[in-house]
N, C-alpha and C. Protein backbone atom coordinates (compact mmCIF):
# COMPACT_ATOMS: atom_id res chain seq x y z
N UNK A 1 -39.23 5.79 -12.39
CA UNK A 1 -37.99 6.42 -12.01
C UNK A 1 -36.85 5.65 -12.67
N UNK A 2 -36.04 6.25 -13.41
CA UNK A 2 -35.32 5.78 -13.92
C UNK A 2 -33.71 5.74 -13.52
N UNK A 3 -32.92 4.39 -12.81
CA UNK A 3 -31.78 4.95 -12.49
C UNK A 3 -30.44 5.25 -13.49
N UNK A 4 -29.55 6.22 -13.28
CA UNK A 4 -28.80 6.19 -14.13
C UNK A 4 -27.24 5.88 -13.64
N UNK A 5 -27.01 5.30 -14.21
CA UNK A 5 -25.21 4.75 -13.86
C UNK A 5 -24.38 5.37 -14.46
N UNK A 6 -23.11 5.43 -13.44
CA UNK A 6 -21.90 6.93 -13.82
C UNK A 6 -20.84 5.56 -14.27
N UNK A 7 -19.77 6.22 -15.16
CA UNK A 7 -19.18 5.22 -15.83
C UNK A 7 -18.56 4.53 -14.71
N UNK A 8 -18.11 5.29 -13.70
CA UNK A 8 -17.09 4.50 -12.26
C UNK A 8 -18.66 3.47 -12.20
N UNK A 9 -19.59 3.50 -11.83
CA UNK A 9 -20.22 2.18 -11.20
C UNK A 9 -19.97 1.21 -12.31
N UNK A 10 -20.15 1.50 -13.39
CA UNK A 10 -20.23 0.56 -14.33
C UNK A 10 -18.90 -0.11 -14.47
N UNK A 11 -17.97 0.37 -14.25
CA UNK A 11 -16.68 0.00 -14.32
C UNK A 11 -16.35 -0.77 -12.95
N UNK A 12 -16.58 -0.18 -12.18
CA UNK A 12 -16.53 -0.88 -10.59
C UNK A 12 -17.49 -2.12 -11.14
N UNK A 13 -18.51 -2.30 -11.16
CA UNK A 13 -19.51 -3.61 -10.94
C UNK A 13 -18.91 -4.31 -12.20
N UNK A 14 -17.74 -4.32 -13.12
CA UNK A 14 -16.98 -5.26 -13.95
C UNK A 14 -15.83 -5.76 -13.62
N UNK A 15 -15.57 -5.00 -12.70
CA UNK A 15 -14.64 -5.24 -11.56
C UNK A 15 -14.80 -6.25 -11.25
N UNK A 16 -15.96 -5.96 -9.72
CA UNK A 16 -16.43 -7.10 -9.34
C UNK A 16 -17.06 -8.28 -10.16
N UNK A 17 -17.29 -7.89 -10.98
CA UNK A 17 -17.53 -9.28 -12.20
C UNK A 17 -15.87 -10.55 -12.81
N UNK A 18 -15.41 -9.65 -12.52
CA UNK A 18 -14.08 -10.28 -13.12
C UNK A 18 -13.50 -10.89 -11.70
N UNK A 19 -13.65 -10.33 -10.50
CA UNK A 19 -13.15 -10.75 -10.20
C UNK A 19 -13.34 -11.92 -9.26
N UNK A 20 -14.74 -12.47 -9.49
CA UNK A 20 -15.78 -13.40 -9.08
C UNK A 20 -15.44 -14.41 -9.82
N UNK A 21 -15.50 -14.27 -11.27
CA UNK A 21 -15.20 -15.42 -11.82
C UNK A 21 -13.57 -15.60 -11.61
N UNK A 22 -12.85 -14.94 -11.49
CA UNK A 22 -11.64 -15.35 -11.30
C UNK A 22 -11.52 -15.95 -10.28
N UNK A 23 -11.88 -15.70 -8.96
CA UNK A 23 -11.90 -16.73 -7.73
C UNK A 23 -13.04 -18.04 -8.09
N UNK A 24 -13.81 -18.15 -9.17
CA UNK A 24 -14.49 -19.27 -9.26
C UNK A 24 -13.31 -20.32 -10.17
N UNK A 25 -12.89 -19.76 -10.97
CA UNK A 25 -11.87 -20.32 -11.65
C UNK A 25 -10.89 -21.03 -10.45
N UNK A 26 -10.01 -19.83 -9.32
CA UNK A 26 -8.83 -20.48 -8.61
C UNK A 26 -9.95 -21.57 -7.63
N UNK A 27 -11.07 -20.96 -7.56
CA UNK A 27 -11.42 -22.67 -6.48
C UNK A 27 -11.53 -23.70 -7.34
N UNK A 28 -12.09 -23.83 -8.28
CA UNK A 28 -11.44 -24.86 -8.84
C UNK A 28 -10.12 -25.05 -9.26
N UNK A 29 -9.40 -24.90 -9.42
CA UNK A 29 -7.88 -25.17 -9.79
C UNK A 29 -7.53 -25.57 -8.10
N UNK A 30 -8.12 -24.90 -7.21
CA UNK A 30 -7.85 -25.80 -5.99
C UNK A 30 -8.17 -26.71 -5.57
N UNK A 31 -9.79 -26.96 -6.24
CA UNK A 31 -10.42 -28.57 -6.12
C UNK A 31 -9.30 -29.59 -6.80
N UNK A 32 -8.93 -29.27 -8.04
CA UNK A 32 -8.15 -30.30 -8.82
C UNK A 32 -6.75 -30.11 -8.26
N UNK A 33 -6.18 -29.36 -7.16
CA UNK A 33 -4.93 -29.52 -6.94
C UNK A 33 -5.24 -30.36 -5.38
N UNK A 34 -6.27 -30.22 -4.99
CA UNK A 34 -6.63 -31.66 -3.75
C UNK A 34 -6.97 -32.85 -4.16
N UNK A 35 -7.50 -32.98 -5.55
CA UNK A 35 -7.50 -34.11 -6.05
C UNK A 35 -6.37 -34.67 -6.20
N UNK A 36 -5.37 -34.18 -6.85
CA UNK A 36 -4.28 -34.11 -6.92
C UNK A 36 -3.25 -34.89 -5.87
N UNK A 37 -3.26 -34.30 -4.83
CA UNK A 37 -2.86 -34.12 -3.55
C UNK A 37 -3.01 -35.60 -2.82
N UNK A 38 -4.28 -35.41 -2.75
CA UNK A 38 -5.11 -36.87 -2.19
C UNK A 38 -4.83 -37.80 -3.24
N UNK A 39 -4.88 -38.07 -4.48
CA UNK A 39 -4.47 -39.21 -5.08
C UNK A 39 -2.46 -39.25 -4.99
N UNK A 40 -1.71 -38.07 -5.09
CA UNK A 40 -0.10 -38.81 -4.74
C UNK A 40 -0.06 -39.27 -3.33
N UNK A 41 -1.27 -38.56 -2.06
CA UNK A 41 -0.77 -39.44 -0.46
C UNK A 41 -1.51 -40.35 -0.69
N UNK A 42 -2.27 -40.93 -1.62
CA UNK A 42 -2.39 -42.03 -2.07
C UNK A 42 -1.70 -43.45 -2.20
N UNK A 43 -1.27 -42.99 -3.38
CA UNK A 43 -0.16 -43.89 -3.78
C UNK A 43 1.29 -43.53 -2.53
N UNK A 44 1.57 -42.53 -2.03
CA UNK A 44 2.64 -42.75 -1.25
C UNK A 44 2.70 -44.14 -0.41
N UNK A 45 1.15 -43.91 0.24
CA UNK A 45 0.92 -45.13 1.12
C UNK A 45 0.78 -46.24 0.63
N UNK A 46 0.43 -46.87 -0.81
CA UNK A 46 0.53 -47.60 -1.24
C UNK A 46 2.29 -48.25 -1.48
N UNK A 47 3.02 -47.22 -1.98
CA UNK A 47 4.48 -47.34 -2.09
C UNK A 47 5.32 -47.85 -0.66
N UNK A 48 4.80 -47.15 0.40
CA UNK A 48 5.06 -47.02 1.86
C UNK A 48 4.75 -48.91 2.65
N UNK A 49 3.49 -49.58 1.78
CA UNK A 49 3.34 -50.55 2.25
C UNK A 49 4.08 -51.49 1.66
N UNK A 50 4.15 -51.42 -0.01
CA UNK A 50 4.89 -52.32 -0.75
C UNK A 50 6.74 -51.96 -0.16
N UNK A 51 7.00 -51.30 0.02
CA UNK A 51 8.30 -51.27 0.79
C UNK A 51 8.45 -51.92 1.93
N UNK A 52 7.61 -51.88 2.79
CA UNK A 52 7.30 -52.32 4.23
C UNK A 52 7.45 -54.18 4.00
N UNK A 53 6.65 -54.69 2.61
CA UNK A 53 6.67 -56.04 2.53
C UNK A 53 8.03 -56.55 1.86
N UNK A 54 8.70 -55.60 1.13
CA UNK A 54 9.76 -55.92 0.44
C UNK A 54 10.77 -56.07 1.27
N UNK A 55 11.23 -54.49 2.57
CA UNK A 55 11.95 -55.08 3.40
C UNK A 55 11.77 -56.04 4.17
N UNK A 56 10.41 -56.38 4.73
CA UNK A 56 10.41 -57.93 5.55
C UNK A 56 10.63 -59.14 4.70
N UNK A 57 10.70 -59.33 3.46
CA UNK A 57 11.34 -60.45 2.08
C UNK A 57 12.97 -60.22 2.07
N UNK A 58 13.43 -59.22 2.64
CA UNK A 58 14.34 -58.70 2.33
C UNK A 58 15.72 -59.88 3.82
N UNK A 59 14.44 -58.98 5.28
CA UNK A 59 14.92 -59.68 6.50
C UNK A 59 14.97 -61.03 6.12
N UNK A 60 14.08 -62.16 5.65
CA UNK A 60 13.59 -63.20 5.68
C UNK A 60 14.76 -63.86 5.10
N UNK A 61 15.58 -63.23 4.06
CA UNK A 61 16.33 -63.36 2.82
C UNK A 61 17.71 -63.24 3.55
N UNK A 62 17.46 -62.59 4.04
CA UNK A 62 18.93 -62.55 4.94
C UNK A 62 19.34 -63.68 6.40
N UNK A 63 18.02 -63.62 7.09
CA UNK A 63 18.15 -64.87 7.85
C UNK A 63 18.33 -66.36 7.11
N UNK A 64 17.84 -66.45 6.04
CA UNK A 64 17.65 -67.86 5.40
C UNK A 64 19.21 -67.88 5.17
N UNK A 65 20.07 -66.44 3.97
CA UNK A 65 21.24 -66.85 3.89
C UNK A 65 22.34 -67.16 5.54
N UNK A 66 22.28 -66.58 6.47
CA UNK A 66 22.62 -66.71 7.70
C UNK A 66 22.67 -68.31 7.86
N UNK A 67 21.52 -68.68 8.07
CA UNK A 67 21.37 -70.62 8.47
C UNK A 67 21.97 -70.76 7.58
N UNK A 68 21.84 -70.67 6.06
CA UNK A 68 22.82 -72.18 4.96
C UNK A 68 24.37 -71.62 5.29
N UNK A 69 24.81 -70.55 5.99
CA UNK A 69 25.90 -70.01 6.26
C UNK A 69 26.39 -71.17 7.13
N UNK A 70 25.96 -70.95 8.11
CA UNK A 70 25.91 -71.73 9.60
C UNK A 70 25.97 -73.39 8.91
N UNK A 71 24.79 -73.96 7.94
CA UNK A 71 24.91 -75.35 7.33
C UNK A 71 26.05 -75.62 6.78
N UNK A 72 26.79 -74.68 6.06
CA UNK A 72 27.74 -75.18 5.08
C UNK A 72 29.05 -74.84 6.11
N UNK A 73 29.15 -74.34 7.43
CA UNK A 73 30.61 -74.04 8.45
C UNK A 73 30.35 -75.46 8.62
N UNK A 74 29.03 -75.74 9.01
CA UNK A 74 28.78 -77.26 9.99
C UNK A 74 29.73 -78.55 8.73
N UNK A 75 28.82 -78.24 7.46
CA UNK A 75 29.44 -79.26 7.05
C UNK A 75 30.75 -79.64 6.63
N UNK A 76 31.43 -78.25 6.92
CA UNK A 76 33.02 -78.17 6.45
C UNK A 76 33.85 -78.46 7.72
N UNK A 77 32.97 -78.62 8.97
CA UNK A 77 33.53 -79.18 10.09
C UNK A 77 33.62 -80.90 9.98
N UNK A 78 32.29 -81.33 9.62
CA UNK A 78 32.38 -82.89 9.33
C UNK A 78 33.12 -82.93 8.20
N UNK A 79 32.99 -82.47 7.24
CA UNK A 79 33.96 -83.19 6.39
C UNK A 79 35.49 -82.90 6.32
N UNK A 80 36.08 -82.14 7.41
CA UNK A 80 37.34 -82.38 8.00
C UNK A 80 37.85 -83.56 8.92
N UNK A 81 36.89 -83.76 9.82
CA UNK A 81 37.11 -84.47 11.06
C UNK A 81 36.79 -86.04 9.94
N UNK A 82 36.20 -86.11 9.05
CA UNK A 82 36.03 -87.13 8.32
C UNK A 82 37.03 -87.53 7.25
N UNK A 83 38.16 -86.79 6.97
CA UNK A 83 39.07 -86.78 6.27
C UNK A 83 40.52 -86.94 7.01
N UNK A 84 40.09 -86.68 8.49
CA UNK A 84 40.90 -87.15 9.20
C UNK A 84 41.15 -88.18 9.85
N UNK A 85 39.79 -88.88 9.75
CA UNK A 85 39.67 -90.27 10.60
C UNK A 85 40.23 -91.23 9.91
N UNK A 86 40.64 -92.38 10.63
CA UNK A 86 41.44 -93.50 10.12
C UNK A 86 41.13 -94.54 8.42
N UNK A 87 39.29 -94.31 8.42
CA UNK A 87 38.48 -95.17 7.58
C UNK A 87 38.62 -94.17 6.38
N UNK A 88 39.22 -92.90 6.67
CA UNK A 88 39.10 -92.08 5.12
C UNK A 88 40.61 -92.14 4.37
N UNK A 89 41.40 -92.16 5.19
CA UNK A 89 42.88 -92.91 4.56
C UNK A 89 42.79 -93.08 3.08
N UNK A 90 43.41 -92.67 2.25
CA UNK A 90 43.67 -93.29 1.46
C UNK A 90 42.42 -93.03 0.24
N UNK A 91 41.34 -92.67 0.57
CA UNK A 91 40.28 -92.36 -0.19
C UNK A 91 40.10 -90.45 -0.91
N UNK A 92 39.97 -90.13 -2.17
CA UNK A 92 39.60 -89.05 -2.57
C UNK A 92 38.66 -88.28 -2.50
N UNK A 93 38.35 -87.30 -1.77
CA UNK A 93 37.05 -86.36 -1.94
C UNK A 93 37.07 -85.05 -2.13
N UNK A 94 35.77 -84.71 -3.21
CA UNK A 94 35.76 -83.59 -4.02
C UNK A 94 36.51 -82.22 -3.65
């Protein structure tokens, strides 16, 4: 028995041929756009941590200038009260 095909099937089943590989094609283009995806929240978090250490270098940097702040009021207090005392009379400083 021999079957015979009308041009619509033949045309329909190229249809569906085309349009099989075309969704084989977009799943991949979706595999490589999760690759994608997953390697930039990648690196975000990588970026996300190196920020995280930079601002705590950052705090650290700011407290340190704070104290020599505080060192150098202190020492501009002694070396007033030392320019005022009786034994500095008469002597030059920087």
């Amino acid at each position: 028995m021999e079957v015979k095909f009308r041009k619509q099937d033949k045309d329909c089943t190229q249809v569906l041929k085309n349009h099989f590989e075309q969704n084989e094609y977009n799943g991949e283009r979706l595999d490589r756009h999760r690759e994608d995806i997953n390697a930039a929240n990648k690196a975000i978090k990588r970026l996300e941590r190196h920020m995280n250490r930079l601002e705590a270098k950052v705090q650290t940097q700011e407290e340190t200038i704070e104290a020599l702040e505080g060192v150098i009021e202190n020492q501009q207090v002694v070396m007033a009260r030392f320019r005022s005392c009786e034994c500095a009379k008469g002597r030059t400083f920087g």
